[in-house]
N, C-alpha and C. Protein backbone atom coordinates (compact mmCIF):
# COMPACT_ATOMS: atom_id res chain seq x y z
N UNK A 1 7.71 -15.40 -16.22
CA UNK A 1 7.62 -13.97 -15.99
C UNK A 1 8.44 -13.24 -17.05
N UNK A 2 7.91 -11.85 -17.40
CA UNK A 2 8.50 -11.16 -18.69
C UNK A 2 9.57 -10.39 -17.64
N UNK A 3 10.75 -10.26 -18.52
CA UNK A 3 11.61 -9.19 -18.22
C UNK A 3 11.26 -8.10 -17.27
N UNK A 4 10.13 -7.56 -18.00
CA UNK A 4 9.64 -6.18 -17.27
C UNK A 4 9.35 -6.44 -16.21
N UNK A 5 8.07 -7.72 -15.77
CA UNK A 5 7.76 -8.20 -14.70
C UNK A 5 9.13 -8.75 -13.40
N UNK A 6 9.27 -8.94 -14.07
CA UNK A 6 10.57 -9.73 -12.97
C UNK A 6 11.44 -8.39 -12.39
N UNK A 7 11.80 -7.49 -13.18
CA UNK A 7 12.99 -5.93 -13.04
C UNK A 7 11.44 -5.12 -12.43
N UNK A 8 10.03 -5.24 -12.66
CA UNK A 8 9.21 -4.31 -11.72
C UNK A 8 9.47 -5.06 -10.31
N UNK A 9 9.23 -6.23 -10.17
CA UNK A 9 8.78 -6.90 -8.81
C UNK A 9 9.92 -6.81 -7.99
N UNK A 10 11.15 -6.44 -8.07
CA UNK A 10 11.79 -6.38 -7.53
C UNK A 10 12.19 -4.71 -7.11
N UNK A 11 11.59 -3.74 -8.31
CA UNK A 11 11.72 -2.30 -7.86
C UNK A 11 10.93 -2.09 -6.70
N UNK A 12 9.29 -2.90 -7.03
CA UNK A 12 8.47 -2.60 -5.74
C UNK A 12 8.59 -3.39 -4.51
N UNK A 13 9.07 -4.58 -4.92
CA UNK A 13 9.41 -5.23 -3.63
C UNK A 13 10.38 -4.53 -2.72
N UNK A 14 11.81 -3.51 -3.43
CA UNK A 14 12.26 -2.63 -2.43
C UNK A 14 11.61 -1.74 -1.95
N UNK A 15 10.66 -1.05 -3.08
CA UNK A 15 10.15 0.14 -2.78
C UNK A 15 8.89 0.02 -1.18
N UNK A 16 8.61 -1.02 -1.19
CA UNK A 16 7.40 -1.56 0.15
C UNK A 16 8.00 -1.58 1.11
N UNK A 17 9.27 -2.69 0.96
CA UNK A 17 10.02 -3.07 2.09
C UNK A 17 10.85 -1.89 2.64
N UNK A 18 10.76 -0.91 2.19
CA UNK A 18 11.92 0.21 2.95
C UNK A 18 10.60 1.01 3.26
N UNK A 19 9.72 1.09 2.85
CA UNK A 19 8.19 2.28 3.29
C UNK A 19 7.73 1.22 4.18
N UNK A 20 7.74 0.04 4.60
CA UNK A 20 7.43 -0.44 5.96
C UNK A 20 7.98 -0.35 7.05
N UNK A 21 9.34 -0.58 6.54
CA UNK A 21 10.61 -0.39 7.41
C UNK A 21 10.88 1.19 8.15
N UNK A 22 10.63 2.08 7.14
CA UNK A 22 10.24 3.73 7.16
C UNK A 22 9.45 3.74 8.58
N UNK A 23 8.17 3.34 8.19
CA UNK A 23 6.95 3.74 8.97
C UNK A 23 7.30 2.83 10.35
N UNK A 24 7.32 1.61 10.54
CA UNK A 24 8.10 0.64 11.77
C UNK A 24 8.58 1.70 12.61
N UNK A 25 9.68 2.10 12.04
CA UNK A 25 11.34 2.01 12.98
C UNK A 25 10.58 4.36 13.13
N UNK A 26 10.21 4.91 12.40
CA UNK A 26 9.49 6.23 12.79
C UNK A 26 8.64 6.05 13.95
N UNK A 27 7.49 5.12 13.62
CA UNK A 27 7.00 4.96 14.95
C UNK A 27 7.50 4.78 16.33
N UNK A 28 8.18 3.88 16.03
CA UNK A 28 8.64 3.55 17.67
C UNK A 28 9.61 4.44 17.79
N UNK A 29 10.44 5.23 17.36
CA UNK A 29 10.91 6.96 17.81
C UNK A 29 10.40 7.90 18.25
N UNK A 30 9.21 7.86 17.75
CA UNK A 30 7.98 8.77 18.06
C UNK A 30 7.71 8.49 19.88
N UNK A 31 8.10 7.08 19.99
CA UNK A 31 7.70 6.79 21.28
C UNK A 31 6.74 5.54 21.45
N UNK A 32 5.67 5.61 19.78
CA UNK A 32 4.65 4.43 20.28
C UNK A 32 5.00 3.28 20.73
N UNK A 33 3.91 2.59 21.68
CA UNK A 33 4.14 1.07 21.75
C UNK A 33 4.44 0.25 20.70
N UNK A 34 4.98 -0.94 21.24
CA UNK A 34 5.42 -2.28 20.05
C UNK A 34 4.26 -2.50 18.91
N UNK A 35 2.66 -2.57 19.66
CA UNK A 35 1.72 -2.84 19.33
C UNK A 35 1.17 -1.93 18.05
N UNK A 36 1.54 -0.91 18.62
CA UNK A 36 1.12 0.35 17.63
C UNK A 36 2.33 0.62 16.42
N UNK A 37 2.92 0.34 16.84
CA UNK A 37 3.97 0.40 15.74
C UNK A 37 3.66 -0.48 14.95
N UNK A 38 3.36 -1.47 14.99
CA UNK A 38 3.24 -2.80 14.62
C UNK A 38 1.82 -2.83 13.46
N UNK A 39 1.12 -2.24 14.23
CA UNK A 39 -0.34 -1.64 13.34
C UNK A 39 -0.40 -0.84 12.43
N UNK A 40 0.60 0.08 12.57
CA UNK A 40 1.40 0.97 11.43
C UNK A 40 1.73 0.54 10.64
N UNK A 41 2.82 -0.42 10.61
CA UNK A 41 3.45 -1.24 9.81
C UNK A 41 2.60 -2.05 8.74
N UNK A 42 1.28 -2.43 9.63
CA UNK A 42 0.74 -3.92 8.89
C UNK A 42 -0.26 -3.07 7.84
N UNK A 43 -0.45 -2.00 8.40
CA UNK A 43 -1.84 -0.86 7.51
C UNK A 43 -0.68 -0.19 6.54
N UNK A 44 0.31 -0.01 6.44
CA UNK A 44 1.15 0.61 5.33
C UNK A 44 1.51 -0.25 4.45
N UNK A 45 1.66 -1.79 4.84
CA UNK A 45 1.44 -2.48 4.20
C UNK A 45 0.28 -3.00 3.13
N UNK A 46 -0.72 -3.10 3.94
CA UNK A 46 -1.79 -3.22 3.29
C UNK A 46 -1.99 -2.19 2.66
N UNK A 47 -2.03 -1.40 2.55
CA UNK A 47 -2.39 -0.10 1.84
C UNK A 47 -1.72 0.04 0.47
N UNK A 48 -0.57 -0.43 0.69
CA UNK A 48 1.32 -0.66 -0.12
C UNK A 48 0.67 -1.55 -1.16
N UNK A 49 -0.37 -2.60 -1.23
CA UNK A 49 -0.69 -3.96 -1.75
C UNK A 49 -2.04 -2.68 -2.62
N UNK A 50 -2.70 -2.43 -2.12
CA UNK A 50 -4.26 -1.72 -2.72
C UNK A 50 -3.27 -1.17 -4.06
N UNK A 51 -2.19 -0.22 -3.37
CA UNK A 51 -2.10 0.79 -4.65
C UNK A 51 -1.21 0.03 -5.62
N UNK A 52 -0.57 -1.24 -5.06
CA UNK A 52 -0.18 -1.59 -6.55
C UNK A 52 -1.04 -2.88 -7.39
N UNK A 53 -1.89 -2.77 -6.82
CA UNK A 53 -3.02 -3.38 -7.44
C UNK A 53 -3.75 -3.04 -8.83
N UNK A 54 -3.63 -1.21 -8.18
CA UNK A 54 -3.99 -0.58 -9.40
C UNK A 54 -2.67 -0.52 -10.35
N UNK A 55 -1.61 -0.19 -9.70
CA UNK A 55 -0.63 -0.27 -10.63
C UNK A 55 -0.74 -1.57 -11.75
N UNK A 56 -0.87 -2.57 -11.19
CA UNK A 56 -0.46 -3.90 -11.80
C UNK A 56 -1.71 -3.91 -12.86
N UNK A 57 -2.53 -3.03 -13.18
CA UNK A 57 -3.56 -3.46 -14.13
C UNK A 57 -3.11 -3.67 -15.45
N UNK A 58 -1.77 -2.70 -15.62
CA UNK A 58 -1.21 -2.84 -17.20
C UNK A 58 0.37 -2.66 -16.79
N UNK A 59 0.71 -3.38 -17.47
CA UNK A 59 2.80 -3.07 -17.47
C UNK A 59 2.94 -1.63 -18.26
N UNK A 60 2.42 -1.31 -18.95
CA UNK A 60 2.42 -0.07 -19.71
C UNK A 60 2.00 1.54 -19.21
N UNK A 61 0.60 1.01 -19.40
CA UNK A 61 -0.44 2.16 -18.94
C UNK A 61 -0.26 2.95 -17.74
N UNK A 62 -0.49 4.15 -17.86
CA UNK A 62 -0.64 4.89 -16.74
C UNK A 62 -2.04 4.34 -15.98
N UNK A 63 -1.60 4.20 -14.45
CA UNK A 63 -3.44 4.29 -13.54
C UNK A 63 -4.05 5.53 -13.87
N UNK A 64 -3.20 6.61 -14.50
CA UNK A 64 -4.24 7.63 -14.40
C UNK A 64 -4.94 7.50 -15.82
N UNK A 65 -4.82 6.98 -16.47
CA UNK A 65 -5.09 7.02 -17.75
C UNK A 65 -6.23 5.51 -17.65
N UNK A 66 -6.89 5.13 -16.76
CA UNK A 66 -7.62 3.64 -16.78
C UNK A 66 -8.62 4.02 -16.38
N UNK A 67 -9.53 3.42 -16.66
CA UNK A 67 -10.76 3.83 -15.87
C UNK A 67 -10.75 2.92 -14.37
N UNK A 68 -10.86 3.69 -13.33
CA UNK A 68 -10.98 2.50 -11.98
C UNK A 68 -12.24 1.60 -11.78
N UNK A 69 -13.24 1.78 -12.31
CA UNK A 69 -14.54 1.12 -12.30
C UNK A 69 -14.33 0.08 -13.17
N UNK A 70 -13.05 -0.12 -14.97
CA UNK A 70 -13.95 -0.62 -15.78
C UNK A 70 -13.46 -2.01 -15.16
N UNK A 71 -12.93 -2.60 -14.25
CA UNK A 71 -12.71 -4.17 -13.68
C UNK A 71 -14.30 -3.87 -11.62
N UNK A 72 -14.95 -4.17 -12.42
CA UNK A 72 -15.97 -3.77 -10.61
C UNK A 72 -15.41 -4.99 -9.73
N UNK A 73 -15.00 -6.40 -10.39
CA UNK A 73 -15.03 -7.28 -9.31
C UNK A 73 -13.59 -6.82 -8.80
N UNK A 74 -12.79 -6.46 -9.20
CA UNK A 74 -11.43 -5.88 -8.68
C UNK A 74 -11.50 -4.31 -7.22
N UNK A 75 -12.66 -3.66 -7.63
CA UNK A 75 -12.66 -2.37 -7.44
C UNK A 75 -14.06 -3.09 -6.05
N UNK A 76 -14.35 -3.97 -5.99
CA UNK A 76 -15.54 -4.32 -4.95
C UNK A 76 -14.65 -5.04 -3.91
N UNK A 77 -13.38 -5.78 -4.61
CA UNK A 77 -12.91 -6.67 -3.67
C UNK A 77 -11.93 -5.64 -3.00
N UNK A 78 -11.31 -4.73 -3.30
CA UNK A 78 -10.52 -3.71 -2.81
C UNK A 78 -11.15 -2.91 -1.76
N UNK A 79 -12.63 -2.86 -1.95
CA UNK A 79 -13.55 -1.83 -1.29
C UNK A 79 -13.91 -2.89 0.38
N UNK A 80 -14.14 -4.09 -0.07
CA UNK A 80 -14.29 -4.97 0.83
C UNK A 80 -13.14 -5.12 1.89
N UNK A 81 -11.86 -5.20 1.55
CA UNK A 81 -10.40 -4.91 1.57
C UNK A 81 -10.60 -4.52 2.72
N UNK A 82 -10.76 -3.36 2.14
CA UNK A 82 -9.97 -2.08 3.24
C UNK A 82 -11.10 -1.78 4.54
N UNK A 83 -12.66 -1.94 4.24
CA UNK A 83 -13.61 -1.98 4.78
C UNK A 83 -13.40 -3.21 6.27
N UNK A 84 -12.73 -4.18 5.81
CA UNK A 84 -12.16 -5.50 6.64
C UNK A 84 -11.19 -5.53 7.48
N UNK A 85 -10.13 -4.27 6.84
CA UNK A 85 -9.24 -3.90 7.56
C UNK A 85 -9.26 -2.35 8.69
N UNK A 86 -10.43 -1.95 8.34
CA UNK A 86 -11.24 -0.96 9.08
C UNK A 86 -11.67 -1.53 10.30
N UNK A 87 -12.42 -2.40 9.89
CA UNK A 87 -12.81 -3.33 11.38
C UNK A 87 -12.21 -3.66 12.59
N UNK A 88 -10.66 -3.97 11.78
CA UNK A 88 -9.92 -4.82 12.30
C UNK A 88 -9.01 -3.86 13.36
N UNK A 89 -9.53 -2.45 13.10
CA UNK A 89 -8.72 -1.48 13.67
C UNK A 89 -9.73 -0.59 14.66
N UNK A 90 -10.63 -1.20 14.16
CA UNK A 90 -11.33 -0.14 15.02
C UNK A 90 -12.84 -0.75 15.83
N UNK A 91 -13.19 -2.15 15.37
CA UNK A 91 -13.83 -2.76 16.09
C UNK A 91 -13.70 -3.14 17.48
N UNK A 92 -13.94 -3.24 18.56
CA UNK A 92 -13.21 -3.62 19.75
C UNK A 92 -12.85 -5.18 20.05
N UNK A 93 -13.30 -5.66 19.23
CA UNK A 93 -13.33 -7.14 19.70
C UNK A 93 -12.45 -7.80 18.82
N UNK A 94 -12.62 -7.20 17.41
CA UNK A 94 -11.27 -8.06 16.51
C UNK A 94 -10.02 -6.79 16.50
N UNK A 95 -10.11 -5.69 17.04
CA UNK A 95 -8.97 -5.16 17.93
C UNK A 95 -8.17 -6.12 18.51
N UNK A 96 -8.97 -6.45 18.94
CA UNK A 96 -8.26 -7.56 20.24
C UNK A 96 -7.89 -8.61 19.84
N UNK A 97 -8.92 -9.46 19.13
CA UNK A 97 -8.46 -10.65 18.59
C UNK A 97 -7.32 -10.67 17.74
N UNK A 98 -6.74 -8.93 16.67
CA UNK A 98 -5.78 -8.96 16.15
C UNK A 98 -4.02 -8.26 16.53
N UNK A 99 -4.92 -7.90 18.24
CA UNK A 99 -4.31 -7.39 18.67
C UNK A 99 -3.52 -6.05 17.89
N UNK A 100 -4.63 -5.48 17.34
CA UNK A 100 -4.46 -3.83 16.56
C UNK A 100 -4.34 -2.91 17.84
N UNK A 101 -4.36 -1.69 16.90
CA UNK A 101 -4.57 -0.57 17.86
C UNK A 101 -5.03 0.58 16.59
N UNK A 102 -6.10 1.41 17.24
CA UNK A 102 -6.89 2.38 16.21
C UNK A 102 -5.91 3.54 15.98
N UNK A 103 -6.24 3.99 14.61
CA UNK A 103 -4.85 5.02 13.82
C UNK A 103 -5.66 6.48 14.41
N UNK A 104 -4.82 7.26 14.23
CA UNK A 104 -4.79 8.62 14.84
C UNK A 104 -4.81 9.50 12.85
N UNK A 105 -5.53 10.48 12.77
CA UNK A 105 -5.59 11.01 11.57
C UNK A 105 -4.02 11.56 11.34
N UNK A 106 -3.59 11.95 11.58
CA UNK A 106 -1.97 11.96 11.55
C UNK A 106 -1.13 11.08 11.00
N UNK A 107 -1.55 9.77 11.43
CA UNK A 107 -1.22 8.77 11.49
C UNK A 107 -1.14 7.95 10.28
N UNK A 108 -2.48 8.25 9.64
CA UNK A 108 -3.44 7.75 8.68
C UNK A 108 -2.72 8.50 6.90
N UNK A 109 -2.18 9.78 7.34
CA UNK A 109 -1.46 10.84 6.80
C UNK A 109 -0.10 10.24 6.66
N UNK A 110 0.42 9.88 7.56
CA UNK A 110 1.96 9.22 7.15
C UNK A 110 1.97 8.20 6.61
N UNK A 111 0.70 6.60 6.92
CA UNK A 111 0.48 6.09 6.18
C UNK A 111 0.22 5.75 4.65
N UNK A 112 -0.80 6.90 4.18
CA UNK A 112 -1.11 7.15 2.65
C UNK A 112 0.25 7.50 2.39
N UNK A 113 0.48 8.08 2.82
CA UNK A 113 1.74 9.14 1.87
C UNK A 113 2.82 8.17 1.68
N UNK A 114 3.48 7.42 2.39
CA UNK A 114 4.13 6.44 2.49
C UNK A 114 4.10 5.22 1.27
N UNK A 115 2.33 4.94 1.39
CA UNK A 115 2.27 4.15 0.53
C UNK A 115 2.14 4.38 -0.51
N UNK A 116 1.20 5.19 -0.78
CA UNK A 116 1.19 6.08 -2.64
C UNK A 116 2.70 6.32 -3.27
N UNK A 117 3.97 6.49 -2.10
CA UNK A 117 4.82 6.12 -3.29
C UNK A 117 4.97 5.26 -4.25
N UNK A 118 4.25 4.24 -3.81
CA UNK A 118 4.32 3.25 -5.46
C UNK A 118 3.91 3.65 -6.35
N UNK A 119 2.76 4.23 -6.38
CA UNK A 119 2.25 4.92 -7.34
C UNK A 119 3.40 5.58 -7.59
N UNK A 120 3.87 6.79 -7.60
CA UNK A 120 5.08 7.30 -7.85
C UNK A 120 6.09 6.60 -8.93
N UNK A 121 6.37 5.78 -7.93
CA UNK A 121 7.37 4.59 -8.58
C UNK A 121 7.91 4.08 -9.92
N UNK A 122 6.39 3.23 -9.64
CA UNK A 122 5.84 2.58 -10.91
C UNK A 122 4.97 3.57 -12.05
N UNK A 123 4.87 4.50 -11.82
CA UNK A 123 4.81 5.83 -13.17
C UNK A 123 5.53 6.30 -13.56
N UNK A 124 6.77 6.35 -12.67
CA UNK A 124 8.32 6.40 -13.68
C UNK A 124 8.65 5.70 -13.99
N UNK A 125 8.44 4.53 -13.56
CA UNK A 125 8.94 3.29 -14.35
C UNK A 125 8.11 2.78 -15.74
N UNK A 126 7.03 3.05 -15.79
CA UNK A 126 6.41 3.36 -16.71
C UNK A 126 6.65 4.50 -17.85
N UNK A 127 6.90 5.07 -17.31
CA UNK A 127 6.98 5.81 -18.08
C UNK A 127 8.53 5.93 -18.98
N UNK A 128 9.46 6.08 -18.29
CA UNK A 128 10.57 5.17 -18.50
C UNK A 128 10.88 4.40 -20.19
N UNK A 129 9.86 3.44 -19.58
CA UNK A 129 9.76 2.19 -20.46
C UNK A 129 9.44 2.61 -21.94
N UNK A 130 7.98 3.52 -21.59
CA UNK A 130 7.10 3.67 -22.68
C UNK A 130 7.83 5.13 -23.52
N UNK A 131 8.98 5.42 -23.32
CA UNK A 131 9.85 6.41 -23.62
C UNK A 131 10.86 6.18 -24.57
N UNK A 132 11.71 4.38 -23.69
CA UNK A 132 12.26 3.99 -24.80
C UNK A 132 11.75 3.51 -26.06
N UNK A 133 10.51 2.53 -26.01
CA UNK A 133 10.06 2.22 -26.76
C UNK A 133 9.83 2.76 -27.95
């Protein structure tokens, strides 16, 4: 692993682990069940993984500056992703089997926002970089 790689994986590895931890320990203040909290957690997660997916396309580059289409098998398997994890929340039967619980648009709102900080993140850190250089 390069320098950069090793000093990113550890910026985002905090940056996830405290926006899970965030969303967790908010929920169950709020009042929700274990379960629902728990579903919170695992979808901010997952979500946490999509956007640095795009991050991770270049150590350099801005995502805004990439085209999102020009990798399709990346941008189909992401689409599949989240489509899987849709199911999993809102189907009734692998509800159950994953013992989920379906998000509330509110919900869905604290989620994104939560997670798109990486994006954030890792564009200052990018940017950062491509500053000293």
């Amino acid at each position: 692993m390069s320098k950069v790689l090793l000093q990113r994986s550890f910026l985002v590895g905090f940056v996830i682990s405290a926006g899970i931890l965030f969303v967790y320990f908010f929920s169950l203040q709020r009042g929700l069940e274990l379960a629902h909290a728990q579903t919170m957690a695992v979808t901010t997660m997952v979500f946490f993984q999509f956007f640095q997916v795009w991050n991770s396309r270049s150590e350099k580059a801005s995502i805004f500056t990439m085209n999102p289409f020009s990798n399709k098998v990346l941008f189909f398997a992401l689409l599949s992703s989240a489509i899987a994890h849709l199911a999993v929340l809102y189907v009734p039967t692998l509800e159950w089997l994953f013992n989920m619980r379906p998000l509330t648009w509110m919900q869905w709102a604290l989620i994104l926002s939560v997670a798109s900080t990486i994006i954030v993140v890792v564009e200052i850190d990018k940017a950062v970089r491509r500053s000293r250089a």
